[in-house]
Protein backbone atom coordinates (compact mmCIF):
# COMPACT_ATOMS: atom_id res chain seq x y z
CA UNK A 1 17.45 -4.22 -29.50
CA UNK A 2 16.47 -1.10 -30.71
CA UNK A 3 13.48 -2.32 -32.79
CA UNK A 4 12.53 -4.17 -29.79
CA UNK A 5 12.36 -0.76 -27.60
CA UNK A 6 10.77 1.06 -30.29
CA UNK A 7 8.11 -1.71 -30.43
CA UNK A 8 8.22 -1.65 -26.56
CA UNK A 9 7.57 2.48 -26.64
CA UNK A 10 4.93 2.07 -29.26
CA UNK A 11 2.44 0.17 -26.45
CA UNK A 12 3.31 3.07 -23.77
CA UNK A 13 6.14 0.70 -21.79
CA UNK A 14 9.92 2.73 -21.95
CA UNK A 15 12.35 0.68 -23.60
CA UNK A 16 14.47 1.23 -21.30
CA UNK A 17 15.00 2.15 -17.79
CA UNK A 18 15.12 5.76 -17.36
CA UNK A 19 18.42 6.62 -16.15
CA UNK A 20 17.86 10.32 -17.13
CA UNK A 21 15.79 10.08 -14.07
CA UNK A 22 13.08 13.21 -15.54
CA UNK A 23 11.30 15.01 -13.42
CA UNK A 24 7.52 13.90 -12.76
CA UNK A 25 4.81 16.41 -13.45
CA UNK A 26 1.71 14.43 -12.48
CA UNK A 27 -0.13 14.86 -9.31
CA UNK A 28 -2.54 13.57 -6.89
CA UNK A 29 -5.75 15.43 -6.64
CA UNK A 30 -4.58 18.08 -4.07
CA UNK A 31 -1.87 18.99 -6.80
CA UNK A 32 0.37 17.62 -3.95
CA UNK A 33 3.44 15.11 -4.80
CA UNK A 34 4.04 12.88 -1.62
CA UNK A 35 1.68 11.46 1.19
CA UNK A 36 2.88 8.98 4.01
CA UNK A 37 1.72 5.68 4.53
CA UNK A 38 2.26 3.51 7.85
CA UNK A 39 1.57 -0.27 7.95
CA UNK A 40 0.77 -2.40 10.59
CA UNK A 41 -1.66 -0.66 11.86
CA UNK A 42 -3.04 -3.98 13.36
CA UNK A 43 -6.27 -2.97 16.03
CA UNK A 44 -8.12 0.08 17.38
CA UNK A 45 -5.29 0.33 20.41
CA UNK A 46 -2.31 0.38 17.82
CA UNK A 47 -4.08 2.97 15.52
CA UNK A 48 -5.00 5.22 19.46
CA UNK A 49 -1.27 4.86 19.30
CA UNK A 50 -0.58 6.51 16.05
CA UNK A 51 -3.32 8.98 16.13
CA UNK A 52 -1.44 10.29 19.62
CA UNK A 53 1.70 10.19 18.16
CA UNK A 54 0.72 12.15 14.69
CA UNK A 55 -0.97 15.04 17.20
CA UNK A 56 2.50 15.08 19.32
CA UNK A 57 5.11 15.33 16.44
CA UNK A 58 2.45 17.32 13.95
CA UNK A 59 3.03 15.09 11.25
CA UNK A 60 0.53 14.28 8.47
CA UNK A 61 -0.46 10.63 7.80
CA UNK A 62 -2.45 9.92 5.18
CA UNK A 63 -2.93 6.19 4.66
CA UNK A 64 -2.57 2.81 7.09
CA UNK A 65 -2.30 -0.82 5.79
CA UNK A 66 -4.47 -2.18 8.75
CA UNK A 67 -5.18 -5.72 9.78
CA UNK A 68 -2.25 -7.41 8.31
CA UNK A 69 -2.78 -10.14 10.38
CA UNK A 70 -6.15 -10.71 8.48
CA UNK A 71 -9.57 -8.46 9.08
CA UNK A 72 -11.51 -11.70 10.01
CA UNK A 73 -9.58 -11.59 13.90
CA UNK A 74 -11.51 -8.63 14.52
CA UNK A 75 -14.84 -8.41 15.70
CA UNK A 76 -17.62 -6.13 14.73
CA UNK A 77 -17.11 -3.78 17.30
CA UNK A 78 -13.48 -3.78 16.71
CA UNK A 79 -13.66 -3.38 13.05
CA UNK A 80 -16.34 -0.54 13.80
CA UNK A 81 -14.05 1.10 16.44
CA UNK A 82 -10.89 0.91 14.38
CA UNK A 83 -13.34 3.33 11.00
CA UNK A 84 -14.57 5.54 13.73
CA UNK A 85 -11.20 6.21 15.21
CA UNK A 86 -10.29 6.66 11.53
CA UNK A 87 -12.71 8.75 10.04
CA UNK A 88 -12.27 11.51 12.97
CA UNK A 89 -8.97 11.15 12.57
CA UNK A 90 -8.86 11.67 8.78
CA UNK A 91 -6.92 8.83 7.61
CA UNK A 92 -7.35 6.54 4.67
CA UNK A 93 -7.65 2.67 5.93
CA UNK A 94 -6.39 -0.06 3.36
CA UNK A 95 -7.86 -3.19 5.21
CA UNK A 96 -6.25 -6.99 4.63
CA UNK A 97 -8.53 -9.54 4.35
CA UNK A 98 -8.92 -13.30 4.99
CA UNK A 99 -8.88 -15.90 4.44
CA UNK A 100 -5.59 -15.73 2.19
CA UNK A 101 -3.74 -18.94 0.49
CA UNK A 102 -1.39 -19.02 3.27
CA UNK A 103 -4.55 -19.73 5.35
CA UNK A 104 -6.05 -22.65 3.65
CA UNK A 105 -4.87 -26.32 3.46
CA UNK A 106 -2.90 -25.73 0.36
CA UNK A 107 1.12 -26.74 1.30
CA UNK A 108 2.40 -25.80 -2.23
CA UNK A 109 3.21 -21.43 -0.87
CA UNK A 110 4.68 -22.89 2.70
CA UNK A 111 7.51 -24.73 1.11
CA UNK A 112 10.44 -22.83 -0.28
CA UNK A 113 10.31 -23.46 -4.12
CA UNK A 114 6.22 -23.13 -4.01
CA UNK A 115 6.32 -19.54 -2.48
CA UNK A 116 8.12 -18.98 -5.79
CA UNK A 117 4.68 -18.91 -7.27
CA UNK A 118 3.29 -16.06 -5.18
CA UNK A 119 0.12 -15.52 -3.41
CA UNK A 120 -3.21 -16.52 -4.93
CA UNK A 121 -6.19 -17.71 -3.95
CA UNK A 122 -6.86 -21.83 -4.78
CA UNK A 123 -10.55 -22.01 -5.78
CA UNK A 124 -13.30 -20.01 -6.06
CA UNK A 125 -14.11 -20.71 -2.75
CA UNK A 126 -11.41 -19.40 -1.28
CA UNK A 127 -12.58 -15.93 -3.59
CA UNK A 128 -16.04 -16.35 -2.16
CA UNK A 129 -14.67 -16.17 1.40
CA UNK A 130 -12.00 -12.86 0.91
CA UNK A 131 -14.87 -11.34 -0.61
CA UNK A 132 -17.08 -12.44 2.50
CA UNK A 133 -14.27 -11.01 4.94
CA UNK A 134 -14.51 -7.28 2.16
CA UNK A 135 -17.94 -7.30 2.32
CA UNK A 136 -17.66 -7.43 6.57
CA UNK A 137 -15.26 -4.75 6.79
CA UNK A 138 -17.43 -2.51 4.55
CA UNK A 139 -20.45 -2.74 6.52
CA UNK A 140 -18.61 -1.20 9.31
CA UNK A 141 -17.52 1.23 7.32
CA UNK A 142 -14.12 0.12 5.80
CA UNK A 143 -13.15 1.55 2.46
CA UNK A 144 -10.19 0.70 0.76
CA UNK A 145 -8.44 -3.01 0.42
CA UNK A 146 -5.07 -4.74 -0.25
CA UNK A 147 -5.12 -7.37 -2.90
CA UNK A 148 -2.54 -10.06 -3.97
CA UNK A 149 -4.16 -11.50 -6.59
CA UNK A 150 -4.51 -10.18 -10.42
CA UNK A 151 -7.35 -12.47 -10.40
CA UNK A 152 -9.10 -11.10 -7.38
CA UNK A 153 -8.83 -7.53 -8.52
CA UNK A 154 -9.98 -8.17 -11.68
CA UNK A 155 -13.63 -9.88 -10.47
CA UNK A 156 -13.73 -6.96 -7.48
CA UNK A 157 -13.25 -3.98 -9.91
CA UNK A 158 -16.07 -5.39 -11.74
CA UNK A 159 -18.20 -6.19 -8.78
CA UNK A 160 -17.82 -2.44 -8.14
CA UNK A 161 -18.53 -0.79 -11.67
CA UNK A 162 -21.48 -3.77 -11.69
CA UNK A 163 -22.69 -1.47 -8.46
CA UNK A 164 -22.29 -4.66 -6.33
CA UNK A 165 -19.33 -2.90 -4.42
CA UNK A 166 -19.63 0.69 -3.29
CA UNK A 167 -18.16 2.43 -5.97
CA UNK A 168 -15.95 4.42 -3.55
CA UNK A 169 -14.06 1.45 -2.38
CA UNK A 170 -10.45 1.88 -3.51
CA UNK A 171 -8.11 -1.20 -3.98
CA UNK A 172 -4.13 -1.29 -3.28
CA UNK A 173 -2.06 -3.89 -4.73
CA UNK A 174 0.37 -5.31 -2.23
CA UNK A 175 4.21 -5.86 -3.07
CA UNK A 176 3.33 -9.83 -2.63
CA UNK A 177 1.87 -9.91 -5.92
CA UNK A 178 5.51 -9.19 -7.08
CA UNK A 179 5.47 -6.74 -9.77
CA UNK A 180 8.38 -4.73 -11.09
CA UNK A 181 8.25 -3.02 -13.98
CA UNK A 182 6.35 -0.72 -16.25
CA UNK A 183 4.43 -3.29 -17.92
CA UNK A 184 3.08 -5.10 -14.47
CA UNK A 185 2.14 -1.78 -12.86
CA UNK A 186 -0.01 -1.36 -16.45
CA UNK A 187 -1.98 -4.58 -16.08
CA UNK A 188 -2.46 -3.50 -12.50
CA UNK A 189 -4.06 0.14 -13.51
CA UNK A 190 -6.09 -1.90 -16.39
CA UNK A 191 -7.78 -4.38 -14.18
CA UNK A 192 -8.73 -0.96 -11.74
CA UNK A 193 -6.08 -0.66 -9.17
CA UNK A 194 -5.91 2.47 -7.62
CA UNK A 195 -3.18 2.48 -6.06
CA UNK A 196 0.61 0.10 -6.51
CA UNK A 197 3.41 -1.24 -4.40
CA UNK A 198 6.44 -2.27 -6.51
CA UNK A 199 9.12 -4.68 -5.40
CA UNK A 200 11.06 -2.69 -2.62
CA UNK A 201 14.64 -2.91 -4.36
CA UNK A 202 13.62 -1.28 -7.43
CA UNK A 203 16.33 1.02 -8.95
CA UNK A 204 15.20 5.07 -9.21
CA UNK A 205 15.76 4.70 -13.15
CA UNK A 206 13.17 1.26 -12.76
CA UNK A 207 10.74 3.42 -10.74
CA UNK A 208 10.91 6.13 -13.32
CA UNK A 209 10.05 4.04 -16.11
CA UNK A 210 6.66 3.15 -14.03
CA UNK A 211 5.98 6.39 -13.48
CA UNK A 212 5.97 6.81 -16.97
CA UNK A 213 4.07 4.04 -17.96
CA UNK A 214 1.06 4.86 -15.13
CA UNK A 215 -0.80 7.66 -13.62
CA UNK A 216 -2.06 6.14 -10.63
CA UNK A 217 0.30 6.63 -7.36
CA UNK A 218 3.24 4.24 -6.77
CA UNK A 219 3.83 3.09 -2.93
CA UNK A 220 7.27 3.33 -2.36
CA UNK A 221 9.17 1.38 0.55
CA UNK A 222 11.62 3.28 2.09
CA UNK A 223 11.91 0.90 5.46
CA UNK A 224 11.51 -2.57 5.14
CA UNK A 225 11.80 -5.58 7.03
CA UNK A 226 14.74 -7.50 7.57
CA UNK A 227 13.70 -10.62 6.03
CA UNK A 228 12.98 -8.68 2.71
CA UNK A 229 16.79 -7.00 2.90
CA UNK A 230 16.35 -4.76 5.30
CA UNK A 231 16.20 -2.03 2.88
CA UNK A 232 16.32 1.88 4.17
CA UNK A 233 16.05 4.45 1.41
CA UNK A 234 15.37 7.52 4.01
CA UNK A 235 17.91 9.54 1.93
CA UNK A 236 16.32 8.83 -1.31
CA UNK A 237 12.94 10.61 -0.32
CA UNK A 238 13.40 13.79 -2.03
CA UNK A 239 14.70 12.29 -5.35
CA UNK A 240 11.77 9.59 -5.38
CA UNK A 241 9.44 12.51 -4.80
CA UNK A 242 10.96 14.54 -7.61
CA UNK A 243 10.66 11.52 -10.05
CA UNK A 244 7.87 8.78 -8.80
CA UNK A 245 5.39 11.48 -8.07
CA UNK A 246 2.94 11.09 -7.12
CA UNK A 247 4.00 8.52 -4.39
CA UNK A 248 3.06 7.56 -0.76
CA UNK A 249 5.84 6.68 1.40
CA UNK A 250 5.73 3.01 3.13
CA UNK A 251 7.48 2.47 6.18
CA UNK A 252 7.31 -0.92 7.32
CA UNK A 253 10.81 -1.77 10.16
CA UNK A 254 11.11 -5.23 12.29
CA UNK A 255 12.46 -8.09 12.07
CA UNK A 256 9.83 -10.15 9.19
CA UNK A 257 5.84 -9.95 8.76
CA UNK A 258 5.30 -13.35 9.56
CA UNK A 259 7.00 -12.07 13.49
CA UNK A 260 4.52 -9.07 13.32
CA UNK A 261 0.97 -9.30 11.98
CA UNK A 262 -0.02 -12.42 14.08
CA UNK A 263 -3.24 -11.88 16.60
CA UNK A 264 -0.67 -12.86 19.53
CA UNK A 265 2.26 -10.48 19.04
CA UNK A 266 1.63 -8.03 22.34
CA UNK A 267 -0.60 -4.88 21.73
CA UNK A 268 2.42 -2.85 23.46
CA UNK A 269 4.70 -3.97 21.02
CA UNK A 270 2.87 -2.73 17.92
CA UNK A 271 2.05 0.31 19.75
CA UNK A 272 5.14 0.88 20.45
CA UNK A 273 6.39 0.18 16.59
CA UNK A 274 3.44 2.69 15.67
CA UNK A 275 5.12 5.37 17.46
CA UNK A 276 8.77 4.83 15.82
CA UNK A 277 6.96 4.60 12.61
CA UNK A 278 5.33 7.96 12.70
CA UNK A 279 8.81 9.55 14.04
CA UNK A 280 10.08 8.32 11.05
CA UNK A 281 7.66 9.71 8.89
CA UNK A 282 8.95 12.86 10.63
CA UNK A 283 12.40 12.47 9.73
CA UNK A 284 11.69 11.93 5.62
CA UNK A 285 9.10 14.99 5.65
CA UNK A 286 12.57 16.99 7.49
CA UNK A 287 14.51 15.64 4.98
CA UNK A 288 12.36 16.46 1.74
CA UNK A 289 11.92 19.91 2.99
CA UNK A 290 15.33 20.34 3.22
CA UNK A 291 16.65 19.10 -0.03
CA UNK A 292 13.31 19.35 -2.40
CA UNK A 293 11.73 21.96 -0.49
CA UNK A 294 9.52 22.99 -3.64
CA UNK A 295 8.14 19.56 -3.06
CA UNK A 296 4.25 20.06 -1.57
CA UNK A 297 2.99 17.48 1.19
CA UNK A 298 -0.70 16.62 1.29
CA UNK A 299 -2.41 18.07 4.15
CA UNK A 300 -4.01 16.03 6.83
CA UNK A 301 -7.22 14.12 5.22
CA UNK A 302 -7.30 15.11 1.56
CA UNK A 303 -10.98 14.68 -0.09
CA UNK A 304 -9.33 11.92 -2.50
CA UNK A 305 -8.69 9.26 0.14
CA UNK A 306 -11.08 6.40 1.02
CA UNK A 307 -11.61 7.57 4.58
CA UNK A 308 -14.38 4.99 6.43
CA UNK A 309 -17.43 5.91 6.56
CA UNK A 310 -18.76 3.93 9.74
């Protein structure tokens, strides 16, 4: 075994989990160690929400995972709506496309031993199309996307050093592509992700060895839904800040996506959700500052994030 994590070291992957737990010293580009990040941000009325809420508590968000449900249900003026709101507002948009493979006629991911083989698109028509529904939300002015598929990050990161992407589109990886350790967060940052969300039960010595192993930030989950275990790591913030950094916080309650990011679930509802989510960005900034208070929060819209550009 030792060989083995020698052998493992000598490619840049810790042989072992780091249960030393060492302080991180990298950074984002504000020399900051810990953003926020609120998902669901599903339409231009749920995002109103937010933006109220951020200006009555005075608390920084930097990023939203928008359009869960899929960008295609909105319309051009919605999608163009949703990057002005944005762009005055400062905050980085990570827009979901569709079609995805739970939206084609493939059964295989809707039965219970064929989700075991994750998300990825069937075909390269089905690539043609997400890249249809990217190519939409950038002309209104969209700039950063999540991605489920290895695949599909691969061909967009070299659409985009090819010049046939903007080259200021960023591109999240979404905790549905599965990956959990410091080797899968490496093939991620190879094939140009800028940006990771790990599994959401991940160990603090796990997430250390990824920090390790990668320099680009790691989204952590500190709410989740109840269909993925319900997980709340609140009181974990300022340690994962002192070791993951730099990291965005992902807060992401309710019950399951699939009850959530549909076009039909009420407007109220994820307004309403919006609002609980940026209180509880409050309460993990109150917490850090207590307990890591050398710890240094971006600011509201650092130059570094993908903010549209309508």
């Amino acid at each position: 075994m030792e060989e083995i994590r020698r052998n493992m070291e000598k490619h840049g992957i810790p042989g072992r989990d780091l249960y030393e737990l060492p302080t991180s010293k990298k950074r984002f580009a504000d020399k900051c160690q810990y953003r926020i990040e609120i998902s669901g941000v599903e339409r231009p009325s749920t995002l109103e929400a937010l933006i109220d809420e951020m200006e009555k508590r005075d608390v920084p968000v930097h990023r939203l995972i928008s359009m869960v449900m899929g960008a295609t249900y909105l319309t051009d003026d919605e999608l163009e709506h949703f990057a002005r709101l944005a762009r005055d507002a400062k905050l980085e948009v990570i827009a979901t496309p569709g079609p995805r493979s739970l939206w084609d006629q493939g059964a295989q991911i809707r039965t219970p031993e064929g989700a075991l083989s994750g998300l990825r698109y069937r075909g390269s028509d089905n690539l043609s199309y997400v890249i249809g529904d990217i190519m939409r939300a950038i002309d209104s002015g969209i700039r950063g996307f999540l991605v489920v598929d290895e695949g599909l990050l691969w061909l967009l990161n070299e659409m985009r050093r090819a010049g046939d992407l903007p080259r200021d589109v960023v591109f999240k990886v979404s905790i549905f592509a599965g990956h959990a350790s410091a080797a899968g967060a490496k093939v991620l940052e190879m094939l140009g992700a800028n940006t990771f969300n790990p599994l959401a039960d991940l160990t603090l010595p796990m997430l250390a060895s990824i920090r390790k192993a990668i320099d680009i930030p790691i989204d952590v989950h500190v709410v989740i839904f109840d269909s993925w275990g319900g997980i709340n790591r609140i009181w974990e913030t300022p340690e994962i800040t002192r070791v993951c950094a730099p990291c965005y916080y992902k807060i992401e309650p309710g019950t399951s996506a699939g009850a959530l990011y549909k076009p039909w679930v009420s407007p109220e509802h994820l307004a309403f959700l919006a609002r609980e989510k940026v209180k509880m960005a409050e309460v993990i900034i109150s917490l850090i500052e207590k307990h890591y208070p050398e710890a240094k929060l971006s600011k509201k819209g650092p130059s570094d994030l993908a903010i549209p550009k309508p």
